[in-house]
C-alpha atoms as a PDB file:
ATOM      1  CA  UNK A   1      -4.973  13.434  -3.120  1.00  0.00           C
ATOM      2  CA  UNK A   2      -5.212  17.230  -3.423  1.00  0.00           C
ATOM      3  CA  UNK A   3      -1.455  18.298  -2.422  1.00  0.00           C
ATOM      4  CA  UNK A   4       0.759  15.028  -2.711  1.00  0.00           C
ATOM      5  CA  UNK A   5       0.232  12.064  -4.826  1.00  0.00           C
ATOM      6  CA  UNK A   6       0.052   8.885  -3.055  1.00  0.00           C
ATOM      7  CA  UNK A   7       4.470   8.657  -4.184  1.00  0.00           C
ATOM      8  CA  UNK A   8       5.099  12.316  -2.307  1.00  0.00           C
ATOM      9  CA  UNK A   9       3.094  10.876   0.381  1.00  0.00           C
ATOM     10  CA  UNK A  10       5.216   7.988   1.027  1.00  0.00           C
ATOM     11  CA  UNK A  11       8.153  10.265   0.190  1.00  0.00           C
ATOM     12  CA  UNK A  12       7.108  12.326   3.244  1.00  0.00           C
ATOM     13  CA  UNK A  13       5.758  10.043   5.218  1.00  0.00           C
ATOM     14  CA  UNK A  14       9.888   8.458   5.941  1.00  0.00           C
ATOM     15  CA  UNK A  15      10.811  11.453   7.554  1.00  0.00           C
ATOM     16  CA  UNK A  16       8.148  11.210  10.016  1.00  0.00           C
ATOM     17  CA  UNK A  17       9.627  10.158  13.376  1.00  0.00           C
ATOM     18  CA  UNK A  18       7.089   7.616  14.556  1.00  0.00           C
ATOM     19  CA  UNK A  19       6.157   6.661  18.063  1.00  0.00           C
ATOM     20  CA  UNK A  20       4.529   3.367  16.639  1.00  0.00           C
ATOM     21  CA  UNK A  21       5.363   1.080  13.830  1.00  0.00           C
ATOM     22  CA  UNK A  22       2.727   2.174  10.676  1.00  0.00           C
ATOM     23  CA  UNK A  23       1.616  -0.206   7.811  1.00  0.00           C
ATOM     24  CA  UNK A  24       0.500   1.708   4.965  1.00  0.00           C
ATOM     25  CA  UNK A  25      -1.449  -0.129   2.258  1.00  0.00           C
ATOM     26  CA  UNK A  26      -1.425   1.118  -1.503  1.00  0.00           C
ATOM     27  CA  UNK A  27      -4.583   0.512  -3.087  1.00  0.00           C
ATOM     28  CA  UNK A  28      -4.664   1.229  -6.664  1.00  0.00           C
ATOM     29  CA  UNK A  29      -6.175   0.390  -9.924  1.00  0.00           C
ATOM     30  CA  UNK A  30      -2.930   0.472 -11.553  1.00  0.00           C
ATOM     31  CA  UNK A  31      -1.416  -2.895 -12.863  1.00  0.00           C
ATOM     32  CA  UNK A  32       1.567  -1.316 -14.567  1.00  0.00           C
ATOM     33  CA  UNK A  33       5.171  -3.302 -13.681  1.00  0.00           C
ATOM     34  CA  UNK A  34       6.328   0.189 -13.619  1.00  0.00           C
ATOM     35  CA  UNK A  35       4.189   1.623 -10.680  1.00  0.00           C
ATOM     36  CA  UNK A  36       4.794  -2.103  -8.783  1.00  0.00           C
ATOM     37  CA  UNK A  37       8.698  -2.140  -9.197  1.00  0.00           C
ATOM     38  CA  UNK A  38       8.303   1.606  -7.587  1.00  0.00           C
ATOM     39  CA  UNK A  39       6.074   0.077  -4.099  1.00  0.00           C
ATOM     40  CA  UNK A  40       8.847  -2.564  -4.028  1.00  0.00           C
ATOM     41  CA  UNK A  41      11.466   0.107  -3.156  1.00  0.00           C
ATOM     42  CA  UNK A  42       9.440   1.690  -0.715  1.00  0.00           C
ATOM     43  CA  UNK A  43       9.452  -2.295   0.798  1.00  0.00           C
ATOM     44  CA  UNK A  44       5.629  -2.438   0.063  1.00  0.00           C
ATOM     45  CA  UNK A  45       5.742  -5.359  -2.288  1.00  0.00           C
ATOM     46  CA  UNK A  46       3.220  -7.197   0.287  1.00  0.00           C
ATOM     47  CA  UNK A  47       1.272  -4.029   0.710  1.00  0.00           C
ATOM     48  CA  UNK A  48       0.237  -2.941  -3.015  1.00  0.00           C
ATOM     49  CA  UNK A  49      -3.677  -4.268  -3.423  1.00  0.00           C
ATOM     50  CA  UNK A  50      -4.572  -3.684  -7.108  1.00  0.00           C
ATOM     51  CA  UNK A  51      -8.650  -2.852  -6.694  1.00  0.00           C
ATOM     52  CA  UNK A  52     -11.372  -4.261  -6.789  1.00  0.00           C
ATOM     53  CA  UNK A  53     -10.738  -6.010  -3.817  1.00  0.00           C
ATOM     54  CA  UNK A  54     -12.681  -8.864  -2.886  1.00  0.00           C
ATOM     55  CA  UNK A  55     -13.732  -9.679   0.440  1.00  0.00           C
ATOM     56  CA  UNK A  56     -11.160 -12.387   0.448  1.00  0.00           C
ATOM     57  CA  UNK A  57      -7.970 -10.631  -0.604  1.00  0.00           C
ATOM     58  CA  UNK A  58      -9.258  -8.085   1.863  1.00  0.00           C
ATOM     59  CA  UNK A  59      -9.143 -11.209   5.106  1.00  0.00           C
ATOM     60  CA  UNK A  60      -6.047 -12.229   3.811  1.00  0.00           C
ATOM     61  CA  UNK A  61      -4.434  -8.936   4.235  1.00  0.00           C
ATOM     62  CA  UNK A  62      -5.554  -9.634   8.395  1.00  0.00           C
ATOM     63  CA  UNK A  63      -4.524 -13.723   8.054  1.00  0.00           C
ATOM     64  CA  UNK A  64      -8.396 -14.203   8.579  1.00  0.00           C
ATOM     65  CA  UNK A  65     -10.262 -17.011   6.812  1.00  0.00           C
ATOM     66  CA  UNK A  66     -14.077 -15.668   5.746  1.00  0.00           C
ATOM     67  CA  UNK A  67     -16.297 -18.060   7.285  1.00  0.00           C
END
């Protein structure tokens, strides 16, 4: 991202007062236990996706089966 990092982002993105509920998904390539353990205090344990993605970690993300 050309002004915030995907962190600032999220950083910035609490202070918004929402009308709506938001999920926001990291997708990364990044494996390390260091960048993980930092989603899970932003309570986005469930929503860091690690690319590739596959079609099916994709429907699971939406409780679909791929049929």
């Amino acid at each position: 991202m050309p002004i915030l990092d995907g962190w600032q982002f999220l950083d910035e993105f609490l202070y918004l007062k929402r009308l709506k509920k938001s999920i926001i998904y990291i997708v990364t390539s990044s494996e390390n236990p260091i960048d993980m353990e930092k989603a899970n205090q932003y309570n986005m344990e469930k929503n860091y996706i690690v690319k590739p993605i596959s079609v099916k970690k994709l429907l699971s993300l939406f409780d679909l089966d791929e049929t």
